[in-house]
Protein backbone atom coordinates (compact mmCIF):
# COMPACT_ATOMS: atom_id res chain seq x y z
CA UNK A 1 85.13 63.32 77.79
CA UNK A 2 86.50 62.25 81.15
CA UNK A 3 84.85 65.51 82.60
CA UNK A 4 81.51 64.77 81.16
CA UNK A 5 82.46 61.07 82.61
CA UNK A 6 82.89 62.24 85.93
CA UNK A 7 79.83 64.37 85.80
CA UNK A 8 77.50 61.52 84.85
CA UNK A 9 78.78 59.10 87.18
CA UNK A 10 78.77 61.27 89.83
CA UNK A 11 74.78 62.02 89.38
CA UNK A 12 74.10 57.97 88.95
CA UNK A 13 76.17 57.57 92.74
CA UNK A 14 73.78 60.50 93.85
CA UNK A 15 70.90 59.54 92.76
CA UNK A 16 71.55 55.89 94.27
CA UNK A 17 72.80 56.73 97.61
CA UNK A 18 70.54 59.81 98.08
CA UNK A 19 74.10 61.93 98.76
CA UNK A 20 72.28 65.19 97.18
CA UNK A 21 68.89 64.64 100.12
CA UNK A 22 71.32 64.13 102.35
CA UNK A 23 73.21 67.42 101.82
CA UNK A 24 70.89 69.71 100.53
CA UNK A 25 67.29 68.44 101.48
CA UNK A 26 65.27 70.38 103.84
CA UNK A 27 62.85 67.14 104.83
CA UNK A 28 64.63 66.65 108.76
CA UNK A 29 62.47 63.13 108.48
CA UNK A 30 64.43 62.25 105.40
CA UNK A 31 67.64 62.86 105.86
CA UNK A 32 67.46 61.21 109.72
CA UNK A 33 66.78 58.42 107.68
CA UNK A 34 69.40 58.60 105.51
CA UNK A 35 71.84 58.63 108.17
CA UNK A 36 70.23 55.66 110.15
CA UNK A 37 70.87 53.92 106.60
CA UNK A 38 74.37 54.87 106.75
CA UNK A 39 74.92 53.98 110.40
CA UNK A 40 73.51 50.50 109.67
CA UNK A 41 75.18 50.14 106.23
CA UNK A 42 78.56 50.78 107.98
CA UNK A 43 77.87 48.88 111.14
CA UNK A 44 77.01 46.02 109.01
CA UNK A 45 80.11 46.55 107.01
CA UNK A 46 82.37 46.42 110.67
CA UNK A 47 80.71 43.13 111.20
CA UNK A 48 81.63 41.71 107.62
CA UNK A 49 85.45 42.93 108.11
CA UNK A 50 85.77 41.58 111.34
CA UNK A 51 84.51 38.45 110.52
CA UNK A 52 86.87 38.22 107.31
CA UNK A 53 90.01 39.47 109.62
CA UNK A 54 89.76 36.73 112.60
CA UNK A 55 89.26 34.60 109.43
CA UNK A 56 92.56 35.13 107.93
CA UNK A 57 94.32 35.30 111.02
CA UNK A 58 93.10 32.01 112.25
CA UNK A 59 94.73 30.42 108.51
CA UNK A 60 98.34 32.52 109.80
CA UNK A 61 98.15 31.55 113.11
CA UNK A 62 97.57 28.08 112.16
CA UNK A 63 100.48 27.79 109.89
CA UNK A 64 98.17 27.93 106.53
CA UNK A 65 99.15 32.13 105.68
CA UNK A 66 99.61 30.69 101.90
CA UNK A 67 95.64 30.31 101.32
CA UNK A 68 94.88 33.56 102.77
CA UNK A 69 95.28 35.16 99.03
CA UNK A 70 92.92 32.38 97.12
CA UNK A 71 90.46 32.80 100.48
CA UNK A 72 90.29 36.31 99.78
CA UNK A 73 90.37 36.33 95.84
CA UNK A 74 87.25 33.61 96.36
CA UNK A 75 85.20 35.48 98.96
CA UNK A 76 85.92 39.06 97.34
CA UNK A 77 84.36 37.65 93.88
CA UNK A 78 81.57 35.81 96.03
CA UNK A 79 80.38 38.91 98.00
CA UNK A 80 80.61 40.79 94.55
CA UNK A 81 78.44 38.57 93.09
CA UNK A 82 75.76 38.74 95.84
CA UNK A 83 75.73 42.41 95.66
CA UNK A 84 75.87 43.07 92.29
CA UNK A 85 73.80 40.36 91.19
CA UNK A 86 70.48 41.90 91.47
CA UNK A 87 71.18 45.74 90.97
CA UNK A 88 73.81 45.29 87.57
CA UNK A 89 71.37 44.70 84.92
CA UNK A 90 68.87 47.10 86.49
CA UNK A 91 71.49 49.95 86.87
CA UNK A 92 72.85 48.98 83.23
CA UNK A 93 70.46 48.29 81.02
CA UNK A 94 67.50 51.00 82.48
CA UNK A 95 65.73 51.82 79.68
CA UNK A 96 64.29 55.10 81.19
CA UNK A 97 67.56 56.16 82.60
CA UNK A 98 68.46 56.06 79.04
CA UNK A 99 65.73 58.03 77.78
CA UNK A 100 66.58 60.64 80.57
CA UNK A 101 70.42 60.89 79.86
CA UNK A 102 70.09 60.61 75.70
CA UNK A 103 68.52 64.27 75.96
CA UNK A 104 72.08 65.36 77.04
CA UNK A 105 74.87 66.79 75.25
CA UNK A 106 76.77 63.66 76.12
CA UNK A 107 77.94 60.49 73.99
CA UNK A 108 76.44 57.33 73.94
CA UNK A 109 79.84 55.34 74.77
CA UNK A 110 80.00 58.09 78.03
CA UNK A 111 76.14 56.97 79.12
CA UNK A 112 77.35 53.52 78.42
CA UNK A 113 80.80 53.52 80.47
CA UNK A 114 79.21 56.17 83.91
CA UNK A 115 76.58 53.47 83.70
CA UNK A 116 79.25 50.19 84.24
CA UNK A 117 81.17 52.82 87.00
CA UNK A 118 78.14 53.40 88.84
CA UNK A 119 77.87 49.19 88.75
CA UNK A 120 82.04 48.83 89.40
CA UNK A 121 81.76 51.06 92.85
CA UNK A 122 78.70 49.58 94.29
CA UNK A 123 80.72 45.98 93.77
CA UNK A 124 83.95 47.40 94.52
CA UNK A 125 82.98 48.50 97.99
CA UNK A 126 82.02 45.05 99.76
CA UNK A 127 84.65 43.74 97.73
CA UNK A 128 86.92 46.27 99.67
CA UNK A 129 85.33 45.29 102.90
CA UNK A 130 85.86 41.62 102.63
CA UNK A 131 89.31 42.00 101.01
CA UNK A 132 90.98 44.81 103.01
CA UNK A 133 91.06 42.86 106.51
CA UNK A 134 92.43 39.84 104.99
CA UNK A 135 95.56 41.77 103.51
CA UNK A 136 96.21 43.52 106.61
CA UNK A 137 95.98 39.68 108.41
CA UNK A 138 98.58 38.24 105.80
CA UNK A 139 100.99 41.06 105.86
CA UNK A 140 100.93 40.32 109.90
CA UNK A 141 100.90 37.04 109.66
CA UNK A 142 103.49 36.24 106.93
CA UNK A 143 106.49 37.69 105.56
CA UNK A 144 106.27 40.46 102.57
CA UNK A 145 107.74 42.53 100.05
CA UNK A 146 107.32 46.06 99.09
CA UNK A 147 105.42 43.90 95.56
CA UNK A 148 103.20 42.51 98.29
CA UNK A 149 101.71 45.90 98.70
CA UNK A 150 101.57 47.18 94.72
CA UNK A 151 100.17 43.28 94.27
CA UNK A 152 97.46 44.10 96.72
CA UNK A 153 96.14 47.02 95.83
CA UNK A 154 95.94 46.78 92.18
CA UNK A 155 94.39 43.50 92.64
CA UNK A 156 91.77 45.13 95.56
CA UNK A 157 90.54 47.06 92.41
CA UNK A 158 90.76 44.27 89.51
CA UNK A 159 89.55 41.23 91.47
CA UNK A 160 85.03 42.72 91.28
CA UNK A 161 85.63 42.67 87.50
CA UNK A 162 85.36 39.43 87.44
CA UNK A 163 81.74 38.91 89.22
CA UNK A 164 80.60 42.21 87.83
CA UNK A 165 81.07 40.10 83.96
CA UNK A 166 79.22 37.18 85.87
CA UNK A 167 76.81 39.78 86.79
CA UNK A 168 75.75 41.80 84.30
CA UNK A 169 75.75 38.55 81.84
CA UNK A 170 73.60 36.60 84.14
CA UNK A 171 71.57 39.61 84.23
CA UNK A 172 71.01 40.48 80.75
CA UNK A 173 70.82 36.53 80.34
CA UNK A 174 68.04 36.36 82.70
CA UNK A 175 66.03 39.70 81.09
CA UNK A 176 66.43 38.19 77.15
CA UNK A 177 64.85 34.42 78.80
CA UNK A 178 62.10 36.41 80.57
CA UNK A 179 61.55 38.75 77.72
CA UNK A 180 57.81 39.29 75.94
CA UNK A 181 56.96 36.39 78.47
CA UNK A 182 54.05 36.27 80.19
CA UNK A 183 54.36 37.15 84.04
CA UNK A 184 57.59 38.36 83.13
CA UNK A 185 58.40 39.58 86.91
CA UNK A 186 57.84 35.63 87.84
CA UNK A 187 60.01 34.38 85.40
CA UNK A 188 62.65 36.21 86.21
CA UNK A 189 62.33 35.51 89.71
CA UNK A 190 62.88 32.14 89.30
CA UNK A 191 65.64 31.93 87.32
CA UNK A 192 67.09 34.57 89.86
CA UNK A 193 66.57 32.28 92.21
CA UNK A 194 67.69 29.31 91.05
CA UNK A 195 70.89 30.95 90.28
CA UNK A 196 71.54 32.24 93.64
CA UNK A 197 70.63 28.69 95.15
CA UNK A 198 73.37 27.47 92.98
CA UNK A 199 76.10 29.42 94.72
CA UNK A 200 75.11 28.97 97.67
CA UNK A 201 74.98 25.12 97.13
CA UNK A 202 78.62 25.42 95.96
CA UNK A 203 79.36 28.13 98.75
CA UNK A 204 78.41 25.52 101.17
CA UNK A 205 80.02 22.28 99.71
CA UNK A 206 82.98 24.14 99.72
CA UNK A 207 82.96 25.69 103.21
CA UNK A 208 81.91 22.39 104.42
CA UNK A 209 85.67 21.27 103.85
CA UNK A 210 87.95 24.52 104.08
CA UNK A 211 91.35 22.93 103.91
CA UNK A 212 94.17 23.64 101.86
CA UNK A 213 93.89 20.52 99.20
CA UNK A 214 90.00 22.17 98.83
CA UNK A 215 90.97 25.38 98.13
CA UNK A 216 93.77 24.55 96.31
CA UNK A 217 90.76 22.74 94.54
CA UNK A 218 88.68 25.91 94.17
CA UNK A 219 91.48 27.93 92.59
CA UNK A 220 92.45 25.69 90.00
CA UNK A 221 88.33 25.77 88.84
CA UNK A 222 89.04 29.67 89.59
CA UNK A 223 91.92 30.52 87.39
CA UNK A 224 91.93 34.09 88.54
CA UNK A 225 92.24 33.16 92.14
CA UNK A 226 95.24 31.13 91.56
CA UNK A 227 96.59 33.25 89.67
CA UNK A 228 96.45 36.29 92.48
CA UNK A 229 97.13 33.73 95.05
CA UNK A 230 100.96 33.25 92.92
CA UNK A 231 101.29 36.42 92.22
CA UNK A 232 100.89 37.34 96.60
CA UNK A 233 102.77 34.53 98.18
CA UNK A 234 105.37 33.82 95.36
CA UNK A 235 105.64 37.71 93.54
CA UNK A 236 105.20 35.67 90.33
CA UNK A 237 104.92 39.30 88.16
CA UNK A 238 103.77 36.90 84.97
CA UNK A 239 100.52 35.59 87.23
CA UNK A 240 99.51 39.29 88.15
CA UNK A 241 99.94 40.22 84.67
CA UNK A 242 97.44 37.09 83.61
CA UNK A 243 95.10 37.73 86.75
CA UNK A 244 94.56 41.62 85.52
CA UNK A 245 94.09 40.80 81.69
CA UNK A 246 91.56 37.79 82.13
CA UNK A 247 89.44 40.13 84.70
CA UNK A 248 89.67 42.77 82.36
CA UNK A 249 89.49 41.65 78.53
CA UNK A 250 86.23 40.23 79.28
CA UNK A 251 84.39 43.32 81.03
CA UNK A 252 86.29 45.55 77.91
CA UNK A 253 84.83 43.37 75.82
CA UNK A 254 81.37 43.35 76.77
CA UNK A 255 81.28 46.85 77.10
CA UNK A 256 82.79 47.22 73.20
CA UNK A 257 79.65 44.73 72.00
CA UNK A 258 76.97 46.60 74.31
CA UNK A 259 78.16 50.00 73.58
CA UNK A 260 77.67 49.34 69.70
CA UNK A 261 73.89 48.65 70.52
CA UNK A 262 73.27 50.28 73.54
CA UNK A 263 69.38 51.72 72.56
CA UNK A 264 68.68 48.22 71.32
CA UNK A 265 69.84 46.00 73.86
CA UNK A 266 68.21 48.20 77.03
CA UNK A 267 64.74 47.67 74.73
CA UNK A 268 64.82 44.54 73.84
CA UNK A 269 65.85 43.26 77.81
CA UNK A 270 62.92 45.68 79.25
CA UNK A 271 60.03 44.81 76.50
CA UNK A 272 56.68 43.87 78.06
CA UNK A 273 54.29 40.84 77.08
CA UNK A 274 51.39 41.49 75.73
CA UNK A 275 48.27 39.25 74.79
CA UNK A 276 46.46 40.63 71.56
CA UNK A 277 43.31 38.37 71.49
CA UNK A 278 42.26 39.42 75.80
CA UNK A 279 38.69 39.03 76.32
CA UNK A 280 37.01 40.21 79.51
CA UNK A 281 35.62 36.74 81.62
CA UNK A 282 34.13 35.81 84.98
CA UNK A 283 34.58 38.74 87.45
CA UNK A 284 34.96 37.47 90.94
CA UNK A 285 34.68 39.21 94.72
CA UNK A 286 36.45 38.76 97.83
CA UNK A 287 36.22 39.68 101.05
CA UNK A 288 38.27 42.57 102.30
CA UNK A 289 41.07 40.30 104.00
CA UNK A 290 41.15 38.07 100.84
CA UNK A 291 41.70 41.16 98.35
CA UNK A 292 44.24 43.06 100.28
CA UNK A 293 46.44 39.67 100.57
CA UNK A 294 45.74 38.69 96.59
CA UNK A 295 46.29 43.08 96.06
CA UNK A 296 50.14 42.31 98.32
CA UNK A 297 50.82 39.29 96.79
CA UNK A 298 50.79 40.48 93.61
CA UNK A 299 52.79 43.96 94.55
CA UNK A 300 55.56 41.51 95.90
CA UNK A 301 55.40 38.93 92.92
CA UNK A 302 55.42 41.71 90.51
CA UNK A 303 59.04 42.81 91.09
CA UNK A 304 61.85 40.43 90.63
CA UNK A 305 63.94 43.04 92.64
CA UNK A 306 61.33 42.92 95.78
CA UNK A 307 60.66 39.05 95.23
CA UNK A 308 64.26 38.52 95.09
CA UNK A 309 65.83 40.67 98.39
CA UNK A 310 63.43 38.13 100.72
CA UNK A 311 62.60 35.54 99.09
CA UNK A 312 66.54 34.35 98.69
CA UNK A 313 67.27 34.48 102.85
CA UNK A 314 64.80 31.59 103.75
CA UNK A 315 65.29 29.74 100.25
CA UNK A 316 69.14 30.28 101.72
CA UNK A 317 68.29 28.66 105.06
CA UNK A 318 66.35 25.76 103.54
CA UNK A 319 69.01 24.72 101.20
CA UNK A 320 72.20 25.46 104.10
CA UNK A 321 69.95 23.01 106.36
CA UNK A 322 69.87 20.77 103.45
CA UNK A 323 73.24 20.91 102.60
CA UNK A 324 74.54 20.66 106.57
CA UNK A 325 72.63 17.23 106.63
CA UNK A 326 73.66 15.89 103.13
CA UNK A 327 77.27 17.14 103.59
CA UNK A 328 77.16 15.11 107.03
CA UNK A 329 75.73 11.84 106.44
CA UNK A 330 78.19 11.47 102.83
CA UNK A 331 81.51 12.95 104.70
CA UNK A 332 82.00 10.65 107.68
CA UNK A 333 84.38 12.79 109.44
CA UNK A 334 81.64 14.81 109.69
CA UNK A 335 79.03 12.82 110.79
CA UNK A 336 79.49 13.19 114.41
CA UNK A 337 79.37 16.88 114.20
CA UNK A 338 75.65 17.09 112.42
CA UNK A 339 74.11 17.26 116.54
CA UNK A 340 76.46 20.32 116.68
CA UNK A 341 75.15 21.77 113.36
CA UNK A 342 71.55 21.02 114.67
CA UNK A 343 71.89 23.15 117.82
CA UNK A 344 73.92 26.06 115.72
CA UNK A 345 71.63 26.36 112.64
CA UNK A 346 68.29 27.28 114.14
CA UNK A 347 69.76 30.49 114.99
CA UNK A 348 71.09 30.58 111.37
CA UNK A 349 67.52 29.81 110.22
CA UNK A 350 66.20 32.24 112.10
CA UNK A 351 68.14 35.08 111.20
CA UNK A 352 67.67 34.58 107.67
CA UNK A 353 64.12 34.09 108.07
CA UNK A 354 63.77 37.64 109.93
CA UNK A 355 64.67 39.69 106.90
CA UNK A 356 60.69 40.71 106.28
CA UNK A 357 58.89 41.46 103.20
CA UNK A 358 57.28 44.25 105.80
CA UNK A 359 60.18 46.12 106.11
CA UNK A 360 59.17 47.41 102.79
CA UNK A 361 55.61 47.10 101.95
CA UNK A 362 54.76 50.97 102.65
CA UNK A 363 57.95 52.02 100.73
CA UNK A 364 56.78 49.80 97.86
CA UNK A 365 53.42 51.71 97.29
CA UNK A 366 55.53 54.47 96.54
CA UNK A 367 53.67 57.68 94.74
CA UNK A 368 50.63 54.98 94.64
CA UNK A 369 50.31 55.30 98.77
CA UNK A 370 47.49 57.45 98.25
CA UNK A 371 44.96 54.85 96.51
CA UNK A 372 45.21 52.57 99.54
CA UNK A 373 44.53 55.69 101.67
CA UNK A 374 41.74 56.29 99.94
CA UNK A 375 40.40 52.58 100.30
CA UNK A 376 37.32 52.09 102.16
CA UNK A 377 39.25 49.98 104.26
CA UNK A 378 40.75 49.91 107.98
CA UNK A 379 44.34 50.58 108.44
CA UNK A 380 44.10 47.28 110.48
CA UNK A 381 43.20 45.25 107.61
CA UNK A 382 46.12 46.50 105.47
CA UNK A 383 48.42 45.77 107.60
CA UNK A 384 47.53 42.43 108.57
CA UNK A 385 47.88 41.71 104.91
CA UNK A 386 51.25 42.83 104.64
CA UNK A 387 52.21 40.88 107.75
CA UNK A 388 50.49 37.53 106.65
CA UNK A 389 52.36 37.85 103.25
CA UNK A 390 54.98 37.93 104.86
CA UNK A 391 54.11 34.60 106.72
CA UNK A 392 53.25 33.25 103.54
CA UNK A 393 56.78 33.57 102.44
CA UNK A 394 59.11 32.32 106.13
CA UNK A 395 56.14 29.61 107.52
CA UNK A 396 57.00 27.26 104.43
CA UNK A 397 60.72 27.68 104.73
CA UNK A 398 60.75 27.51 108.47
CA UNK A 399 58.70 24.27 108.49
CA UNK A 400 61.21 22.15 105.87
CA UNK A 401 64.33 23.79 107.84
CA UNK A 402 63.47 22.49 111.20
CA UNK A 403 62.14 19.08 109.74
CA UNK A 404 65.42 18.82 108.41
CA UNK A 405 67.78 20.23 111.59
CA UNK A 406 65.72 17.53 113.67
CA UNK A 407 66.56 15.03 111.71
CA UNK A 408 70.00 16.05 112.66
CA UNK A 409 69.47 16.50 116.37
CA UNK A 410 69.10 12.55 116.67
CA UNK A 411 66.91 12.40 119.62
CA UNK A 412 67.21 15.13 121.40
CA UNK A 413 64.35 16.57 122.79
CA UNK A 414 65.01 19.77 124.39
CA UNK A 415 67.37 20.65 121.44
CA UNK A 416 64.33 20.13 119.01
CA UNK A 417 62.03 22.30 121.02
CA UNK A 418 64.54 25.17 120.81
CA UNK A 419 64.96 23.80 117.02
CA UNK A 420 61.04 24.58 116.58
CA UNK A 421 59.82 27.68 118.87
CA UNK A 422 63.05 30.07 118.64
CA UNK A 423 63.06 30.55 114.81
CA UNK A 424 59.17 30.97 114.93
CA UNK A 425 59.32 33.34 117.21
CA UNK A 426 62.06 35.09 115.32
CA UNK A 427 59.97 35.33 112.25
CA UNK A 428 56.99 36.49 114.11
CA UNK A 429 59.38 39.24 115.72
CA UNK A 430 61.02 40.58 112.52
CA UNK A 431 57.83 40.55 110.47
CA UNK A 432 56.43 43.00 113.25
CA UNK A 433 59.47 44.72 113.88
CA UNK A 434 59.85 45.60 110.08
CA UNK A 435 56.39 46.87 109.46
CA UNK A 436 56.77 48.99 112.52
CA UNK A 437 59.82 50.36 111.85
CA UNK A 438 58.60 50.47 108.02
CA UNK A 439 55.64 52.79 109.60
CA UNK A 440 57.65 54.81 110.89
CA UNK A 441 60.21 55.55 108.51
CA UNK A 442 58.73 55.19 104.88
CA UNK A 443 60.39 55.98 101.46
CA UNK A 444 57.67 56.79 99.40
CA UNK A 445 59.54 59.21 96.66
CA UNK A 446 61.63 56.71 95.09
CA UNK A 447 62.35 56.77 91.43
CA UNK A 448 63.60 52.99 90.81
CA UNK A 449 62.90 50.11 93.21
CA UNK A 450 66.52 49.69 93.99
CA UNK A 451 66.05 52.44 96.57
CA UNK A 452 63.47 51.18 99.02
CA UNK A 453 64.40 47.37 98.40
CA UNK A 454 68.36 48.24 98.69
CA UNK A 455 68.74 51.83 100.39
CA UNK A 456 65.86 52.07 103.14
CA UNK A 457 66.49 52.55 106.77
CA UNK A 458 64.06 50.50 108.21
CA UNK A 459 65.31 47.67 106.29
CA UNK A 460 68.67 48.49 107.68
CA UNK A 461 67.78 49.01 111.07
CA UNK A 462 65.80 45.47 110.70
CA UNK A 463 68.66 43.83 109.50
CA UNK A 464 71.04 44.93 111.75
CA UNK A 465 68.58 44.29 114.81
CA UNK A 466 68.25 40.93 113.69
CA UNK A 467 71.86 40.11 112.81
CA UNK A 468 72.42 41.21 116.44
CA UNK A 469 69.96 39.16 118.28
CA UNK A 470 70.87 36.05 116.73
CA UNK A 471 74.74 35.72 115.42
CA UNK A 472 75.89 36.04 118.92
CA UNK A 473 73.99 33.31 120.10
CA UNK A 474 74.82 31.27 117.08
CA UNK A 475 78.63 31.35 118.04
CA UNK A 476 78.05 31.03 121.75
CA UNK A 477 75.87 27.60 120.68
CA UNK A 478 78.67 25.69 119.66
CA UNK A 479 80.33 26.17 123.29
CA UNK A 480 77.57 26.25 125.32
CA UNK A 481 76.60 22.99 126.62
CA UNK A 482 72.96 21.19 126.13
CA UNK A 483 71.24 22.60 129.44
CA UNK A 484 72.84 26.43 128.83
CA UNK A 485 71.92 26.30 124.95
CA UNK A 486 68.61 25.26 125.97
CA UNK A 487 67.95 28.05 128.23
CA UNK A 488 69.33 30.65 125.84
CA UNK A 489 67.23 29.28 123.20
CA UNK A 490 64.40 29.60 125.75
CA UNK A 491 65.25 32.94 126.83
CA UNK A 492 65.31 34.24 123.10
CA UNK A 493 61.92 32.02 122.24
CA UNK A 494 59.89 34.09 125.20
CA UNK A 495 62.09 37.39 124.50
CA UNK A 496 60.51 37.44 120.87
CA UNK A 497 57.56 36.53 121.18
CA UNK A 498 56.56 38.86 124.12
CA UNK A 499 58.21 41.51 121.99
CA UNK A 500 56.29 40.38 119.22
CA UNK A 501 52.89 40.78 120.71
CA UNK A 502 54.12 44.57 122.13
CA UNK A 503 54.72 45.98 119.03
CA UNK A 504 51.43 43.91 117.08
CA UNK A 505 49.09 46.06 119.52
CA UNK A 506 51.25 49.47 118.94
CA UNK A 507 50.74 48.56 115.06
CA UNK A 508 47.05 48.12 115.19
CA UNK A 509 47.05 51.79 116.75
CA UNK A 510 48.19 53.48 113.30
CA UNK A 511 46.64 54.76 110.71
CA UNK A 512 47.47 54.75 107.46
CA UNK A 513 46.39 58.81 106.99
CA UNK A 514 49.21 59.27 109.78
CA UNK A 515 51.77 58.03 107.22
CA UNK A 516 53.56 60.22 105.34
């Protein structure tokens, strides 16, 4: 069993990270790509574990090494959650996968159990990111035991059990509500989203007052976390034993229940609406811009996986903005700091708004790419589509953020310009950047759309491009004073939108027959 385990788990990993293109393909385009993906993914990675490391050792060098454990058991579970939230039900419950893998001389508790692996490792890994720095940080910071170290580990691997439940529940929540609905893709969009907002509403309340009476706070509404935080700073062995069995009983247990009706459950959370009394009405024509914006629209809105991945970074910066100001005005130790969120958060707002829908349009036509080739249509036209869909998407979010962050400049004119123009321009730049780069580099030979939404380079590069250009101002804001943060802000406006208008022209040159 275990071998046929292995075996099966080891194909799902493949298949998702594109290991077997990557070491046997012949394409030299392809597996370039690959690499850049990899490069990104782990440069990205860096960024997260250095971030979580100065973290911790800020808490130890403070005094506060004793909420370094419930930080990391609450951060581990929250970056599980985020990347597991999306992908879990669609790499569990795949009813086509299923189909595929039933044919095999394999048992259905083995399809079942290399299906919730496949979901444990992709959770496990940022999990290990976040977590890994922050044990290193307490062991320097505070003194250990050898139990430290068998605590540590053994909770490293426990503590994504817990979000992957949260997950795939959620998930298969989410697919029975939106089941034989109508626009089923919409529906589950929204409930995605409003899901996601409500972490990151809590996320932010929370952060908003990182002390140790709030986190004590968190952990005793987290039971696990306080748990793992006793078992680390006290080597209570009875909390380690409780903080293993309540993440695992649960997971165990929804495996035993899904396993029993594994065929059922994957058709029942993947059944499609349809209407039995449709009747053909009214026709109507558009022009060619109008028809390839209604034809991207609906290729975005279609997907809850493609809707999801961009439509959650500006919801994300509306609701932070939101929160910064609400969080300010009711906490009045806080109040005098909401000029200091104002300057900081446009870069925020900017860099979550830069994460384009057109870093993925081309990869999304998939094995479809040649019926828009064979359109009686300019490449020009198609494009400009893609781009203004994207617009349709950041322009909304971008206008309530920076009504909001004004509100929380009080007065300050030069501040509110940058406020305005930077993020803008930002937008402008990534939605260029990522169709270029998109252009360049597309994944059309996908076979779910967790690859191109999840695993393509020119999302990565994008990401990480954009990441760069604006975290590093972000910190530097909150030294800098007025008349320097200005000028940076200015520097960055002009910087992205003469870069911008660079790389429009050089995308108006391709063609669409070019792409392959």
């Amino acid at each position: 069993m275990l071998k046929r385990l292995w075996a099966l788990t080891r194909v799902l990993l493949a298949n998702l990270y594109e290991i077997n293109e990557l070491r046997y393909g012949k394409d030299r385009g392809k597996n370039k790509r690959i690499r850049m993906n990899l490069i990104v993914t782990v440069f990205i990675y860096l960024m997260i574990a250095v971030s979580m490391f100065g973290t911790a050792m800020t808490f130890t060098d403070v005094g506060m090494a004793h909420v370094v454990p419930m930080l990391q058991a609450v951060v581990c579970t929250a970056m599980t959650l985020m990347f597991t939230f999306m992908t879990a039900g669609q790499l569990m419950f795949n009813e086509k996968a299923y189909e595929n893998a039933i044919i095999l001389p394999v048992r259905l508790r083995e399809i079942v159990l290399s299906r919730f692996f496949c979901v444990y490792i992709n959770g496990l890994v940022p999990s290990a990111v976040t977590g890994l720095p922050m044990i290193f940080a307490y062991a320097i910071g505070a003194p250990t035991t050898f139990s430290y170290y068998i605590y540590s580990l053994i909770g490293l691997l426990v503590m994504p059990l817990g979000a992957i439940f949260v997950s795939l529940l959620l998930g298969a929540i989410v697919l029975a509500i939106s089941s034989r609905m109508k626009n089923k893709s919409i529906i589950q969009t929204i409930l995605s989203t409003l899901l996601i907002l409500a972490i990151v509403l809590f996320s932010v309340n929370s952060g908003s007052q990182i002390s140790p009476e709030a986190i004590s706070k968190i952990g005793a509404a987290y039971i696990p976390a306080s748990l793992y935080a006793s078992a680390i700073t006290e080597g209570n062995l009875l909390s380690f034993l409780l903080f293993v069995l309540i993440s695992v009983v649960p997971i165990a247990l929804l495996l035993a229940v899904i396993g029993v009706s594994y065929p059922r459950v994957c058709a029942a959370l993947n059944a499609s609406y349809f209407k039995g009394d449709y009747r053909m009405t009214e026709q109507r024509q558009f022009g060619v811009g109008k028809a390839l914006y209604r034809r991207e629209c609906k290729r975005l809105f279609s997907s809850s996986m493609y809707t999801m991945n961009f439509i959650s970074g500006p919801a994300m910066a509306v609701v932070i903005s939101a929160a910064m100001l609400i969080v300010g005005r009711v906490n009045s130790d806080l109040e005098e700091a909401l000029p200091v969120f104002a300057r900081m958060m446009p870069f925020l707002v900017a860099g979550m708004c830069m994460i384009p829908t057109t870093s993925v349009s081309i990869s999304m036509e998939g094995k479809t790419f040649w019926v828009i080739k064979s359109m009686p249509v300019s490449s020009k036209d198609v494009f400009k589509a893609k781009m203004l869909v994207n617009l349709t998407i950041m322009l909304p979010a971008w206008l309530i953020a920076c009504i909001l962050l004004t509100i929380m400049a009080r007065s300050q004119p030069l501040v509110v310009l940058v406020i305005w123009l930077m993020p803008l321009a930002g937008i402008l730049f990534g939605t260029v950047l990522g169709l270029l780069l998109n252009i360049r580099s597309p994944m059309l030979t996908w076979q779910t759309e967790i690859e191109p939404v999840k695993q393509s380079s020119s999302l990565g590069i994008t990401v990480a491009i954009c990441m760069g250009l604006t975290m590093l101002p972000m910190i530097a804001s909150i030294l800098l004073p007025v008349t320097s943060y200005v000028a940076v802000g200015a520097v960055l406006t002009v910087g992205f939108a003469v870069a911008a208008g660079l790389m429009y022209r050089k995308v108006l040159t391709k063609r669409l027959i070019d792409i392959e």
